[in-house]
PDB file of N, CA and C in Angstrom:
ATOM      1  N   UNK A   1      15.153  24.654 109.128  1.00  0.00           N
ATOM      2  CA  UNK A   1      13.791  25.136 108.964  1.00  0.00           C
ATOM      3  C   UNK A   1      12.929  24.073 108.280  1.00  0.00           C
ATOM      4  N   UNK A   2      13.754  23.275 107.240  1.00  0.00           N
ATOM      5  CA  UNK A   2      12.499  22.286 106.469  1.00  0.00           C
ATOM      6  C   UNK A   2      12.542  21.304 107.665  1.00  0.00           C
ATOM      7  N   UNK A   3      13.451  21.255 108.484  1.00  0.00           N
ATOM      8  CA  UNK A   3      12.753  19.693 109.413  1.00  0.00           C
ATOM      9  C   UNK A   3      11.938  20.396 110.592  1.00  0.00           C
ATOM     10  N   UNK A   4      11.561  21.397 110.957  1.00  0.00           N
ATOM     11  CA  UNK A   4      10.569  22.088 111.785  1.00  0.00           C
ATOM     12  C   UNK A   4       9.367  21.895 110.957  1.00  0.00           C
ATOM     13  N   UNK A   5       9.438  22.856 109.915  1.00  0.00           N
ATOM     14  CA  UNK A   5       8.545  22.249 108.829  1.00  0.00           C
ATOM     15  C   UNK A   5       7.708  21.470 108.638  1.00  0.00           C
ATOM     16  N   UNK A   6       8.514  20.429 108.613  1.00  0.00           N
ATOM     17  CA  UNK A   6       7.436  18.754 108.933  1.00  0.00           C
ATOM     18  C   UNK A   6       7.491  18.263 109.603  1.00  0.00           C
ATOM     19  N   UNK A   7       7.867  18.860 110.627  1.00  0.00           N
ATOM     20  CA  UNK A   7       7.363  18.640 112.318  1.00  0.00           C
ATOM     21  C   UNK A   7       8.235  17.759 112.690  1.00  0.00           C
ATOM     22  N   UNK A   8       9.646  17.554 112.901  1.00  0.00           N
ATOM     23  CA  UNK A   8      10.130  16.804 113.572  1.00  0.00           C
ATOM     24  C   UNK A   8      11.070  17.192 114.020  1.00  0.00           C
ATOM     25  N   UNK A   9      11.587  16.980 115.250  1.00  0.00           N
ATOM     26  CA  UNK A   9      12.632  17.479 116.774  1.00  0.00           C
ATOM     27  C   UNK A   9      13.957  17.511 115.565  1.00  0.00           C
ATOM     28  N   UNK A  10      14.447  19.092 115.970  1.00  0.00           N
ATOM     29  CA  UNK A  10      15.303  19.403 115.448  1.00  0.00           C
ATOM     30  C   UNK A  10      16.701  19.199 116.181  1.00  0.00           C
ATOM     31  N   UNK A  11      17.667  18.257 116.331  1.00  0.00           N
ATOM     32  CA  UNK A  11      18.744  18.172 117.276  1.00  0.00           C
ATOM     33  C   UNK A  11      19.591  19.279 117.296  1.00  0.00           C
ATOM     34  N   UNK A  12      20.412  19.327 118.623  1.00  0.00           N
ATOM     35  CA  UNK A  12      21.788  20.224 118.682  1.00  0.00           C
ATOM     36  C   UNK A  12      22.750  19.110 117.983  1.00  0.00           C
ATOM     37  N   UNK A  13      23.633  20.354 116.967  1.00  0.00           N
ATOM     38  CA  UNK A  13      24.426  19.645 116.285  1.00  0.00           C
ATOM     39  C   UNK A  13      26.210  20.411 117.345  1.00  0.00           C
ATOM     40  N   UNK A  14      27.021  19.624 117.442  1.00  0.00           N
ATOM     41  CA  UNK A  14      28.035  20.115 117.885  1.00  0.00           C
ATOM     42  C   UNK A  14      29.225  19.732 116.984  1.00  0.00           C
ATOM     43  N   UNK A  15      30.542  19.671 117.208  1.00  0.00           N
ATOM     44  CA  UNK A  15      31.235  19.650 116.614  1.00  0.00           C
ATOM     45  C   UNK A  15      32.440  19.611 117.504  1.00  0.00           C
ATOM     46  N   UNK A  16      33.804  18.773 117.919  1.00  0.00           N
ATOM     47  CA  UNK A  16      33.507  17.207 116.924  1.00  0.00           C
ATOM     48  C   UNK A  16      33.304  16.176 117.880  1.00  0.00           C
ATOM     49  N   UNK A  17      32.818  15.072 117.370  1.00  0.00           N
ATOM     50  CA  UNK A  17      32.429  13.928 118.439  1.00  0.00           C
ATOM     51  C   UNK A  17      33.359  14.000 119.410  1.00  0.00           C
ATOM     52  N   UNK A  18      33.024  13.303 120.186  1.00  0.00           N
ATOM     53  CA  UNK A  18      33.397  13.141 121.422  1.00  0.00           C
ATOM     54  C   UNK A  18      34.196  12.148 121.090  1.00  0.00           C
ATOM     55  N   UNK A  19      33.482  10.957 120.848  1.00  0.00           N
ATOM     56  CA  UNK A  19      34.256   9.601 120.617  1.00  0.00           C
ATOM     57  C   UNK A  19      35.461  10.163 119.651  1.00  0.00           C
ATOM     58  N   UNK A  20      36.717   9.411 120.187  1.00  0.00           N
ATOM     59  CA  UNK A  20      37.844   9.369 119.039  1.00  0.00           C
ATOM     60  C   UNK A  20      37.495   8.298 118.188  1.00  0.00           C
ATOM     61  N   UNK A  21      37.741   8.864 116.603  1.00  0.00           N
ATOM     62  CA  UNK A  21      37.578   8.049 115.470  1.00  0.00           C
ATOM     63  C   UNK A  21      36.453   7.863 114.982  1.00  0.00           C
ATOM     64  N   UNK A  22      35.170   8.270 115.166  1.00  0.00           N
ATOM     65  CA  UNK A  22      34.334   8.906 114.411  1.00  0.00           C
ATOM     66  C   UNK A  22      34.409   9.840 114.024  1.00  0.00           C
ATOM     67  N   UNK A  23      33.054   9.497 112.644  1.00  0.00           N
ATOM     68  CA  UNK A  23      32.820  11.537 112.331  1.00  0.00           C
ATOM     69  C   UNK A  23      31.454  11.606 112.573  1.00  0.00           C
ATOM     70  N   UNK A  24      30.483  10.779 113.206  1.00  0.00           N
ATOM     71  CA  UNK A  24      29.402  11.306 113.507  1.00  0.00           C
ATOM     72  C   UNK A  24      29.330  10.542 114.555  1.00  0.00           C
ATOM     73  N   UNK A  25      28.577  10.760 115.904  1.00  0.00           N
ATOM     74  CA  UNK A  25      27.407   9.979 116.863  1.00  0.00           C
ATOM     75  C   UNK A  25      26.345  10.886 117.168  1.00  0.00           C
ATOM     76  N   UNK A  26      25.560  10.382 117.783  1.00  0.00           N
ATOM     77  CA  UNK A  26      24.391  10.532 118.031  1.00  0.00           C
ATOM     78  C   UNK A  26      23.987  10.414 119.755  1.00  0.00           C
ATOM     79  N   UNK A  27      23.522  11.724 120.844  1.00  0.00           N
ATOM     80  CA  UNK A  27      23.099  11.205 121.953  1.00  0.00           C
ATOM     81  C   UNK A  27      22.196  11.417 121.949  1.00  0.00           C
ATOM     82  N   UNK A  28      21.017  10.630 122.782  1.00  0.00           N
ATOM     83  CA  UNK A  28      19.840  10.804 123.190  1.00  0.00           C
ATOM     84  C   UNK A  28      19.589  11.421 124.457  1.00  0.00           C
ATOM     85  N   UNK A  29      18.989  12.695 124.881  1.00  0.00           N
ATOM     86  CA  UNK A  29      19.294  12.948 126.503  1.00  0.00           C
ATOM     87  C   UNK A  29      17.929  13.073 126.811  1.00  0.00           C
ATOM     88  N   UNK A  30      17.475  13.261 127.942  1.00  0.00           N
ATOM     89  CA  UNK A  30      16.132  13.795 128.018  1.00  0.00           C
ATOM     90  C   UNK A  30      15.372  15.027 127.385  1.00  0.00           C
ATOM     91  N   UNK A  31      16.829  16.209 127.709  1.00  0.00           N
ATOM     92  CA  UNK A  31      15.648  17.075 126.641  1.00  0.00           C
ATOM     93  C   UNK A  31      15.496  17.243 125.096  1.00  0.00           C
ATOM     94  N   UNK A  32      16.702  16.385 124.388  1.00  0.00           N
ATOM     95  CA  UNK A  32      16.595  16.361 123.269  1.00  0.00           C
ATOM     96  C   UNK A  32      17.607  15.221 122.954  1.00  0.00           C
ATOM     97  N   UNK A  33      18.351  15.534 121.816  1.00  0.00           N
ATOM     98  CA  UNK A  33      18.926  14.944 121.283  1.00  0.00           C
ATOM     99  C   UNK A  33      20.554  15.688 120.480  1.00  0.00           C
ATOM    100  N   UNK A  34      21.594  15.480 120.575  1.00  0.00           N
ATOM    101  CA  UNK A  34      22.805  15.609 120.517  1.00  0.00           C
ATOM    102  C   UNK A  34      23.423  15.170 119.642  1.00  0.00           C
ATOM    103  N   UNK A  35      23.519  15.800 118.178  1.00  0.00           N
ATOM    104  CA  UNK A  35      24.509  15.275 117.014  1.00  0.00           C
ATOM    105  C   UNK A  35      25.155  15.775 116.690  1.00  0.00           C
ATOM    106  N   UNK A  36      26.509  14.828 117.242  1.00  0.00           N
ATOM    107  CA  UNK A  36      28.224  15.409 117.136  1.00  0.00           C
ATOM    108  C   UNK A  36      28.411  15.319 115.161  1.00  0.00           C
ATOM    109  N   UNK A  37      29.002  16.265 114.873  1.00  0.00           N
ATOM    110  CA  UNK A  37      29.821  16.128 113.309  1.00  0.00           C
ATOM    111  C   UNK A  37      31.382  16.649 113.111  1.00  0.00           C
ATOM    112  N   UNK A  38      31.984  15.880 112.972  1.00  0.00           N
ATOM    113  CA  UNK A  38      33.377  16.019 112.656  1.00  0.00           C
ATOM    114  C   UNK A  38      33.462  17.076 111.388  1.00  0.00           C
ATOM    115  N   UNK A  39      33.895  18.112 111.550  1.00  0.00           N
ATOM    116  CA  UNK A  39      34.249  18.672 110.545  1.00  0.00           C
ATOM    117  C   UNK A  39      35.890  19.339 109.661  1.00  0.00           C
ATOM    118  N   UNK A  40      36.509  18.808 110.099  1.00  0.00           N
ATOM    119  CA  UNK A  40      38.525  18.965 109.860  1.00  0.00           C
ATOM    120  C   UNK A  40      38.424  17.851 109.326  1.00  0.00           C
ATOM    121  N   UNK A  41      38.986  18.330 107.977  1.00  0.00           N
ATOM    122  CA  UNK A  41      39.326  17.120 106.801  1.00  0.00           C
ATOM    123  C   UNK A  41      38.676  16.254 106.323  1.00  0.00           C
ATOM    124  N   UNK A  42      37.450  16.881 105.960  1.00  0.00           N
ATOM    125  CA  UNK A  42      35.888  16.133 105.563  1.00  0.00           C
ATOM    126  C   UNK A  42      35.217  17.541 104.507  1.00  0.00           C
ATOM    127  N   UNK A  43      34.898  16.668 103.392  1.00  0.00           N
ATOM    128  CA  UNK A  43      33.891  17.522 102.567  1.00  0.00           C
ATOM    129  C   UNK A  43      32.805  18.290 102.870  1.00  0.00           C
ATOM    130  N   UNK A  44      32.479  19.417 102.258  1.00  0.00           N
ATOM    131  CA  UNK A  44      30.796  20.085 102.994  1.00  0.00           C
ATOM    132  C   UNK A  44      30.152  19.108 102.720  1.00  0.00           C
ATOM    133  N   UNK A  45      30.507  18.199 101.184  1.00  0.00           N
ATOM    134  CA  UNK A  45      28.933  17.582 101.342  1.00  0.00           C
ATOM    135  C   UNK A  45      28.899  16.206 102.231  1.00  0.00           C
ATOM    136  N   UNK A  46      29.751  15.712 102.849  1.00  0.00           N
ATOM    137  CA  UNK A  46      29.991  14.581 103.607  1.00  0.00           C
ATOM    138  C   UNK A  46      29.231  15.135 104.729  1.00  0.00           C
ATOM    139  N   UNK A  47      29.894  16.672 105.293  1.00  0.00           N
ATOM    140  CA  UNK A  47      29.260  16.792 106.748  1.00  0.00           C
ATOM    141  C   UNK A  47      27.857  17.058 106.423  1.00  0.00           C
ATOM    142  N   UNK A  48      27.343  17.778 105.266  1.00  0.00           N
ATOM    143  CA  UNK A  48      25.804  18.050 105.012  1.00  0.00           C
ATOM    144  C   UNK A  48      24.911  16.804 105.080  1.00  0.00           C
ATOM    145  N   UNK A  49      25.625  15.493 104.496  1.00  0.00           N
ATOM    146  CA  UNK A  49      24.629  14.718 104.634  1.00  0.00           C
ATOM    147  C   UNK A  49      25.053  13.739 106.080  1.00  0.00           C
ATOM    148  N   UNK A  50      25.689  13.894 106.877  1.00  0.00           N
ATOM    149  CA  UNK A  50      26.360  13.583 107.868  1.00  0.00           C
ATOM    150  C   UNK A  50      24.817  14.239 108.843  1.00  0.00           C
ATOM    151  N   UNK A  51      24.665  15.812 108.403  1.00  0.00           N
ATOM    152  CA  UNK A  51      23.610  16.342 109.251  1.00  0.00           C
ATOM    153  C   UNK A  51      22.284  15.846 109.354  1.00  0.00           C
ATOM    154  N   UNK A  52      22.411  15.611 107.525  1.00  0.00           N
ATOM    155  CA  UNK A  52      20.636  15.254 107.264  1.00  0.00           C
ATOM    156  C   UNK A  52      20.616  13.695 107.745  1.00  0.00           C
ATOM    157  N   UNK A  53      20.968  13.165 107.838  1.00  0.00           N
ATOM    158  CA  UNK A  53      21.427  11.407 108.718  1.00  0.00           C
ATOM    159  C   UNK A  53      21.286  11.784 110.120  1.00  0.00           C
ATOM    160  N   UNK A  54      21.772  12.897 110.702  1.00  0.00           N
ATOM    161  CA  UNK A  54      21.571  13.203 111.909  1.00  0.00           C
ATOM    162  C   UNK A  54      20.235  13.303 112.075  1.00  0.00           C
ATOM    163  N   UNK A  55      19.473  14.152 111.636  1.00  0.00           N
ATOM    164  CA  UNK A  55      18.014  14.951 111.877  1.00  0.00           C
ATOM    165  C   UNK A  55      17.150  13.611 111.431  1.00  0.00           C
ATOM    166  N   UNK A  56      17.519  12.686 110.830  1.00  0.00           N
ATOM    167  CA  UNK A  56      17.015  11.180 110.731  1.00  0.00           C
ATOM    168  C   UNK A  56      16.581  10.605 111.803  1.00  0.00           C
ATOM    169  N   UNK A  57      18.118  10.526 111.993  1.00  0.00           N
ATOM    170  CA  UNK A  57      18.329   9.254 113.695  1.00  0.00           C
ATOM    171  C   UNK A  57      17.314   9.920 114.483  1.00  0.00           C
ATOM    172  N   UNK A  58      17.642  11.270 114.944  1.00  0.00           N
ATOM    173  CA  UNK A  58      16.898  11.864 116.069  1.00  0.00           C
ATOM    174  C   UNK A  58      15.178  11.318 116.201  1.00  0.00           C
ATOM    175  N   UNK A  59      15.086  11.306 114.734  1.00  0.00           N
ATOM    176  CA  UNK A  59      13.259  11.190 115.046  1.00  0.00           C
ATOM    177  C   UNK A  59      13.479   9.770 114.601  1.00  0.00           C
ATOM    178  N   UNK A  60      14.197   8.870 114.363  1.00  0.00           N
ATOM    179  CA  UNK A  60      13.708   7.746 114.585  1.00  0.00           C
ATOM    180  C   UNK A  60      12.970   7.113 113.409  1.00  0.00           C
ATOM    181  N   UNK A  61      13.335   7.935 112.245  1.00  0.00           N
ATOM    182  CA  UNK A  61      12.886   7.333 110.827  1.00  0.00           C
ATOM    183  C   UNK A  61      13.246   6.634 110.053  1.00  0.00           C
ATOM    184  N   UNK A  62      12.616   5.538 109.504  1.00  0.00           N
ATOM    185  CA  UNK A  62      13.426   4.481 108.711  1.00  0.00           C
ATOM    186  C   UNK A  62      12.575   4.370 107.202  1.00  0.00           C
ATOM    187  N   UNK A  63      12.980   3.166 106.743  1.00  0.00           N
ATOM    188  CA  UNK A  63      12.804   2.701 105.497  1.00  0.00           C
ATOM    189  C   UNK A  63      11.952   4.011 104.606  1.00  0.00           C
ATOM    190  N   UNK A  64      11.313   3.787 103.913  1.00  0.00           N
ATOM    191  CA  UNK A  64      10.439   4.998 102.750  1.00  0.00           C
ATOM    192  C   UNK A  64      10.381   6.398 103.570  1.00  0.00           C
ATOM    193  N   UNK A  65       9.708   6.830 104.744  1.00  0.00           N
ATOM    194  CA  UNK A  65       9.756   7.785 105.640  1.00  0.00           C
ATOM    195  C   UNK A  65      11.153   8.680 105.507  1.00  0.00           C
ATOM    196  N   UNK A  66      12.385   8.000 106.129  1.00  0.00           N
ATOM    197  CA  UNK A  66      13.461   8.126 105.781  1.00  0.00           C
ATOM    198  C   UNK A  66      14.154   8.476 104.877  1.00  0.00           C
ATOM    199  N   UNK A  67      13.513   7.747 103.766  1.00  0.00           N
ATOM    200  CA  UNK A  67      14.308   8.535 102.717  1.00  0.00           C
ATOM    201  C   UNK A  67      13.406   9.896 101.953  1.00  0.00           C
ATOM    202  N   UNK A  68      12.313   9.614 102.199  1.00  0.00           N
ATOM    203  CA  UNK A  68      11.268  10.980 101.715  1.00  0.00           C
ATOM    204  C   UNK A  68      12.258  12.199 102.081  1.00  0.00           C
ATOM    205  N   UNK A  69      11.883  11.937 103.923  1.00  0.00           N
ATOM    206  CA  UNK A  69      12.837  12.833 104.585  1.00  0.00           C
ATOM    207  C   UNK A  69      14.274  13.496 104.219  1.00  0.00           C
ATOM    208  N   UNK A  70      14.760  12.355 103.817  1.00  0.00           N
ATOM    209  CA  UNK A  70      15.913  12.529 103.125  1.00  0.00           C
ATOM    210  C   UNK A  70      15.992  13.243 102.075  1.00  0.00           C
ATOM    211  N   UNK A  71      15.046  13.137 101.352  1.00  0.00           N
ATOM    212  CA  UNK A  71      14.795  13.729  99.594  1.00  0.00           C
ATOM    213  C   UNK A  71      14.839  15.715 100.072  1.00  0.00           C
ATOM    214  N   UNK A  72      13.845  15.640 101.098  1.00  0.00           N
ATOM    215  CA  UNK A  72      12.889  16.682 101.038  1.00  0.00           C
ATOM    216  C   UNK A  72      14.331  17.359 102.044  1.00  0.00           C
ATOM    217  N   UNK A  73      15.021  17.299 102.945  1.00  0.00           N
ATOM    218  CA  UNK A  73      15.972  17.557 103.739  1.00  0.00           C
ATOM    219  C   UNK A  73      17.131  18.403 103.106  1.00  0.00           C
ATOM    220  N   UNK A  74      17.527  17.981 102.212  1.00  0.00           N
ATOM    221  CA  UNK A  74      18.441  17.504 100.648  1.00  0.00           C
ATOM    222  C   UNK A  74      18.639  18.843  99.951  1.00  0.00           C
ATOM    223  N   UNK A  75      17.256  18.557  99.645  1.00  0.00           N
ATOM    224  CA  UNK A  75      16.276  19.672  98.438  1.00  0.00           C
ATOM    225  C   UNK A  75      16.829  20.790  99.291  1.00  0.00           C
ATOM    226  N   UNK A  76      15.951  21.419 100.581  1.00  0.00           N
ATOM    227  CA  UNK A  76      15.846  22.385 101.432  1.00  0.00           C
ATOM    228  C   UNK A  76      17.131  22.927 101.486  1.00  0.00           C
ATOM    229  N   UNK A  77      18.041  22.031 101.906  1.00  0.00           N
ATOM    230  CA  UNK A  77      19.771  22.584 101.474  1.00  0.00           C
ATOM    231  C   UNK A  77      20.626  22.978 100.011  1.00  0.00           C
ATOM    232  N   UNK A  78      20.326  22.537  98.997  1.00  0.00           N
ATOM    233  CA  UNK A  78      20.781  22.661  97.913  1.00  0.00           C
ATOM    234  C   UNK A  78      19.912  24.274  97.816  1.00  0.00           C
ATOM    235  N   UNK A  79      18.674  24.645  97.941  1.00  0.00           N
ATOM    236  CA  UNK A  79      17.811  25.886  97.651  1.00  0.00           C
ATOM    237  C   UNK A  79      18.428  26.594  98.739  1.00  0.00           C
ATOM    238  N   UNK A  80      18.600  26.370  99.580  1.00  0.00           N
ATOM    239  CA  UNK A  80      19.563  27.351 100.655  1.00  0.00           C
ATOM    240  C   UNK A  80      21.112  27.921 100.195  1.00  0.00           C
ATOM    241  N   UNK A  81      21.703  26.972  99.600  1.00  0.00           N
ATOM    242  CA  UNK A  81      23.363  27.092  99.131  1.00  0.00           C
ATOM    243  C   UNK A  81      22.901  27.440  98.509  1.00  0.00           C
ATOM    244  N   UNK A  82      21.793  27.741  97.036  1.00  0.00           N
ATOM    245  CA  UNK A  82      21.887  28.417  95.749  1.00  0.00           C
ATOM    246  C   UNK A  82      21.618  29.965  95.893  1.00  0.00           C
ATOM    247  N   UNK A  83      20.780  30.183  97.609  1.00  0.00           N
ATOM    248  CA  UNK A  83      20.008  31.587  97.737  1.00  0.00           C
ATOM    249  C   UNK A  83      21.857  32.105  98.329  1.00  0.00           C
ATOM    250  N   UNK A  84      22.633  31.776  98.992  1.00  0.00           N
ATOM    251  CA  UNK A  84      23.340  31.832  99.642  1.00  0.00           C
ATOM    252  C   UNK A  84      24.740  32.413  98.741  1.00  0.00           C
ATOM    253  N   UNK A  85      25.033  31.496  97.724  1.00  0.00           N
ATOM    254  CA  UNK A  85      25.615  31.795  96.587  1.00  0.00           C
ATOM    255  C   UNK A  85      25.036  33.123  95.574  1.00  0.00           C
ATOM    256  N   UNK A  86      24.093  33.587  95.672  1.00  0.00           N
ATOM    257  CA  UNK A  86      23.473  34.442  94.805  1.00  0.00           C
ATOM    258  C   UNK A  86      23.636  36.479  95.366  1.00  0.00           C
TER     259      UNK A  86
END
């Protein structure tokens, strides 16, 4: 919901890559965009920020942008696990 939010293409996340021996890739297709996450024998918070790196790539954000994104991505999840936990 926070990366709709600020307006940027939300990918399908699947599970687990395709490629052997990763834990993340990334496809680009025409109608969207495709981010595999390995999840067997990996931390929540590895795959959480595994996701928010995903929802990155997809739109194509780098340097300061990127990490805003990142900040604000972050945030949105930690306030989700705390409503979630409660």
């Amino acid at each position: 919901m926070a990366a709709r939010a600020a307006g940027l293409q939300v990918p399908a996340f699947r599970s687990p890559p395709r490629r052997i021996g990763v834990v993340r890739s990334i496809r680009r297709l025409a109608g969207g965009t495709i981010v595999a996450v390995r999840l067997q024998g990996r931390s929540v918070v590895d795959i959480e920020l595994d996701m928010v790196d995903g929802v990155i790539a997809a739109n194509q954000l780098i340097g300061e942008a990127a990490e805003r994104m990142r900040s604000t991505l972050l945030a949105a999840l930690a306030d989700a696990m705390g409503e979630a936990a409660a």
